[in-house]
C-alpha atoms as a PDB file:
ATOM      1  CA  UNK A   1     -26.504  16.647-111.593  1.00  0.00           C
ATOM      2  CA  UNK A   2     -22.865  15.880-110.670  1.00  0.00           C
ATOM      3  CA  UNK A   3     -20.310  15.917-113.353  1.00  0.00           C
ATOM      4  CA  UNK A   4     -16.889  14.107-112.697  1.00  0.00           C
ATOM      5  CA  UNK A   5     -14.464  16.310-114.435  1.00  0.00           C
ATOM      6  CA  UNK A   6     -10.859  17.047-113.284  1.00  0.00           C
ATOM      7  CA  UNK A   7     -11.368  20.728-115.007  1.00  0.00           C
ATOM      8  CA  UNK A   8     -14.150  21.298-112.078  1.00  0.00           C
ATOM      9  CA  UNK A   9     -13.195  23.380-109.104  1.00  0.00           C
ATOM     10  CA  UNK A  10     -15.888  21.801-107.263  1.00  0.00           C
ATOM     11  CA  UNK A  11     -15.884  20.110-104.073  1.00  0.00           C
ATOM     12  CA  UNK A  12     -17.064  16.350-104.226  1.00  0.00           C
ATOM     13  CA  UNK A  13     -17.964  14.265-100.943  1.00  0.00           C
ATOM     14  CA  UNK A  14     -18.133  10.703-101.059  1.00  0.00           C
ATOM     15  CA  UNK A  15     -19.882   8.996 -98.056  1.00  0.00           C
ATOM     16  CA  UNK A  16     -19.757   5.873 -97.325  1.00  0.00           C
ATOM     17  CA  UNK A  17     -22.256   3.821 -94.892  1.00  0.00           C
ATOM     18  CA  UNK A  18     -22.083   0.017 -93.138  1.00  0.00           C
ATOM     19  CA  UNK A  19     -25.398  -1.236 -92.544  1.00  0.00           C
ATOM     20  CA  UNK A  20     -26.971  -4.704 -92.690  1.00  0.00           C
ATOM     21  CA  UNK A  21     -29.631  -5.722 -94.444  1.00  0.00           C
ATOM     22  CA  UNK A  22     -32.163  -4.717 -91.738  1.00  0.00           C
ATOM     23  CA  UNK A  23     -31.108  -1.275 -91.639  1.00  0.00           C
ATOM     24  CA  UNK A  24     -30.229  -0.558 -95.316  1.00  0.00           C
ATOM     25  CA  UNK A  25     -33.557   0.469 -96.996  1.00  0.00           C
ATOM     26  CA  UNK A  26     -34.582   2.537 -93.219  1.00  0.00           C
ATOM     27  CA  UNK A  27     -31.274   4.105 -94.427  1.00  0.00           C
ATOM     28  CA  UNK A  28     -32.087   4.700 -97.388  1.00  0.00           C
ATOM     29  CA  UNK A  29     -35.192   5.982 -97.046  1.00  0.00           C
ATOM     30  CA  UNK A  30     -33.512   8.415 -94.409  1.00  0.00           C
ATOM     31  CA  UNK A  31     -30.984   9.584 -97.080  1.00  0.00           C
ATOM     32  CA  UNK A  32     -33.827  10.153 -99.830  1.00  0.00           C
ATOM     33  CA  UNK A  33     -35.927  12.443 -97.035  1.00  0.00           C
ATOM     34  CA  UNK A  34     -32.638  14.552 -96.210  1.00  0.00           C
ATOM     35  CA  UNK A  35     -31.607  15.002 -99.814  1.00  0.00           C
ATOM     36  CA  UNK A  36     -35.290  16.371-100.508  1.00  0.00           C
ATOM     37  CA  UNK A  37     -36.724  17.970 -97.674  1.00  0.00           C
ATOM     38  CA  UNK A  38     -33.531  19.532 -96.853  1.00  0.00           C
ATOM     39  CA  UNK A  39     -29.997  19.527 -98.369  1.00  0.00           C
ATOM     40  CA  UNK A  40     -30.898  19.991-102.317  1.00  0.00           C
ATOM     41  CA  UNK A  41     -32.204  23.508-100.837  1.00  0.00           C
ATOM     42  CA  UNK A  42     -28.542  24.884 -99.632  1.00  0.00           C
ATOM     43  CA  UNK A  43     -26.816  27.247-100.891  1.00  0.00           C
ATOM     44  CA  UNK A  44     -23.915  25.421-102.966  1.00  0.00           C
ATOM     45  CA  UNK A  45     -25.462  22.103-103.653  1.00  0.00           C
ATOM     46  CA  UNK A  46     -25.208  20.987-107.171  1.00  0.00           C
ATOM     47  CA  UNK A  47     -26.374  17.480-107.309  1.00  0.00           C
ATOM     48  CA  UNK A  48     -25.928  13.935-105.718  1.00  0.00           C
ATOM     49  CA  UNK A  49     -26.560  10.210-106.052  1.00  0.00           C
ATOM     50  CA  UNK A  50     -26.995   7.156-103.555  1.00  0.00           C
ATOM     51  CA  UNK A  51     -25.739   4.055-104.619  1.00  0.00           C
ATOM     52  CA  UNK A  52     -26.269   0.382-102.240  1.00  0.00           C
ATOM     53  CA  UNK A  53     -24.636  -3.062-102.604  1.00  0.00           C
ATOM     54  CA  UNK A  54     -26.566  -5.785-104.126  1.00  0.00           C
ATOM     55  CA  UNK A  55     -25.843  -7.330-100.348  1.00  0.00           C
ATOM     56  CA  UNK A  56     -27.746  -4.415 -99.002  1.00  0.00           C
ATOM     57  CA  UNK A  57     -24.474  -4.073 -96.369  1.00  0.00           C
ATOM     58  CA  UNK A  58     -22.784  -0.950 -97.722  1.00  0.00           C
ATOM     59  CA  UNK A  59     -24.555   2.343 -98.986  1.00  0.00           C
ATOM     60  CA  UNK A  60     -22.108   5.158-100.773  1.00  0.00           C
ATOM     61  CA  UNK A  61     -23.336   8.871-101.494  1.00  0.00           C
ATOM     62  CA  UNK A  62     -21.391  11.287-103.978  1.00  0.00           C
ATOM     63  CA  UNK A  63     -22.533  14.733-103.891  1.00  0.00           C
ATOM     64  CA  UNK A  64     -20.865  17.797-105.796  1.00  0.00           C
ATOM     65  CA  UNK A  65     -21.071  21.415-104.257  1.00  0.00           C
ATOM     66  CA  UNK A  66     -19.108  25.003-105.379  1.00  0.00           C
ATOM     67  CA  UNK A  67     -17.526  25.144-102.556  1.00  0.00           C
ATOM     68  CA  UNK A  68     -16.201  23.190 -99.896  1.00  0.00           C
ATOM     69  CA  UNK A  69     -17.529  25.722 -97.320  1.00  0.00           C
ATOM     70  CA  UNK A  70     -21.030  25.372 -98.374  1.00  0.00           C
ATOM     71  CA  UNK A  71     -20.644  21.421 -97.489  1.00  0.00           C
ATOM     72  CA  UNK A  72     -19.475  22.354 -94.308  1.00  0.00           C
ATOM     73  CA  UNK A  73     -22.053  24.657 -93.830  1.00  0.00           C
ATOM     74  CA  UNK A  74     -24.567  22.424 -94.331  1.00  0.00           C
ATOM     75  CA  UNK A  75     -22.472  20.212 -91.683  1.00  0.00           C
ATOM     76  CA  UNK A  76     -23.024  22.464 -88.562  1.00  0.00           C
ATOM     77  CA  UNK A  77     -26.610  23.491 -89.242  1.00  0.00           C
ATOM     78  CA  UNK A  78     -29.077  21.942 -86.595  1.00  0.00           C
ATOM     79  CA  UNK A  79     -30.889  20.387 -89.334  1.00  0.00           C
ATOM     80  CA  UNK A  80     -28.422  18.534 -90.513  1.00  0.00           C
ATOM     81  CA  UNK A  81     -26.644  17.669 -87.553  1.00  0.00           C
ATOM     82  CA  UNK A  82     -30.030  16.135 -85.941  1.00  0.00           C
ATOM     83  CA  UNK A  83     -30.358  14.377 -89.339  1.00  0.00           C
ATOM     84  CA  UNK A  84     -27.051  13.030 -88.715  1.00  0.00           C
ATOM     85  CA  UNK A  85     -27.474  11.744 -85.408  1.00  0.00           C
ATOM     86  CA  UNK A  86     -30.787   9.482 -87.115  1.00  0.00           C
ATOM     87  CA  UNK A  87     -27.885   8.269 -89.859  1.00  0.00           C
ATOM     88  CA  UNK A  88     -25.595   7.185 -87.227  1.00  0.00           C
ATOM     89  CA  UNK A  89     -28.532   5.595 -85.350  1.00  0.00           C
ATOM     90  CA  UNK A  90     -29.305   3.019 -88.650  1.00  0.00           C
ATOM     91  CA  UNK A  91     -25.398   2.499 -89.846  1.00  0.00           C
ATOM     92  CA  UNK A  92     -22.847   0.578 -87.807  1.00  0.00           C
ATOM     93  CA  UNK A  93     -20.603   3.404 -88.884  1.00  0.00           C
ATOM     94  CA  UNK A  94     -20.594   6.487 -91.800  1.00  0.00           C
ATOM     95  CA  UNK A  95     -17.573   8.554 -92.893  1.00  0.00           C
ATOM     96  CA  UNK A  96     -18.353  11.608 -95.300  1.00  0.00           C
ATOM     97  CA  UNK A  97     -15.176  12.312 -97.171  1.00  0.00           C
ATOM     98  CA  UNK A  98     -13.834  15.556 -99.135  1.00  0.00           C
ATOM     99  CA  UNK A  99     -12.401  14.539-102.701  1.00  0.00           C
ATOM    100  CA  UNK A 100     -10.455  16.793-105.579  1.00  0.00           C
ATOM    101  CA  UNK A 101     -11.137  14.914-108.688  1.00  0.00           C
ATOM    102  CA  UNK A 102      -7.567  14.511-110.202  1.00  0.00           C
ATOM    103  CA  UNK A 103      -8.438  12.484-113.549  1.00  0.00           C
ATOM    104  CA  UNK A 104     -11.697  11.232-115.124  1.00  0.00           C
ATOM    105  CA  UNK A 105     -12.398   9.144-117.884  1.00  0.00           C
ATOM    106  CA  UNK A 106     -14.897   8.427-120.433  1.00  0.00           C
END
């Protein structure tokens, strides 16, 4: 599971996904399939989580991995990148992001 902790020298990706309410649980769905069939198996991947609005407009991902080369990875593989193109297909837009965690709380 993903741990936010500023002593981690993990990478962290937050994505971030527009969708309407039409689209959102076809998204989600999407996401779930990918995660499991696919990404939780590559080398580096620690652990992620899906979050969606209560307006069922805007989905958010946060995954954790040991390296930010094993996200990237994971980026240019066919699977992935065909998986993408079906993620772009349901969202108005999506923008994964690379985050250092620089304080945490709690």
């Amino acid at each position: 599971m993903p741990e936010i902790s500023q002593d981690k020298t993990l990478q962290t990706i937050i994505t971030t996904y527009e969708v309407t309410p039409g689209t959102c649980h076809d998204l989600l769905d999407e996401l779930a399939r990918a995660y499991e069939e696919f990404v939780i198996h590559q080398p580096g991947f620690i652990g992620a989580a899906v979050h969606v609005n209560d307006a069922h407009t805007r989905i958010a991902s946060y995954s954790q991995w040991r390296r930010r080369e094993d996200f990237q990875a994971l980026l240019r593989s066919e699977e992935m990148r065909a998986r993408t193109r079906r993620f772009s297909e349901l969202s108005k837009n999506f923008e994964p992001v690379m985050y250092d965690v620089v304080r945490s709380f709690g």
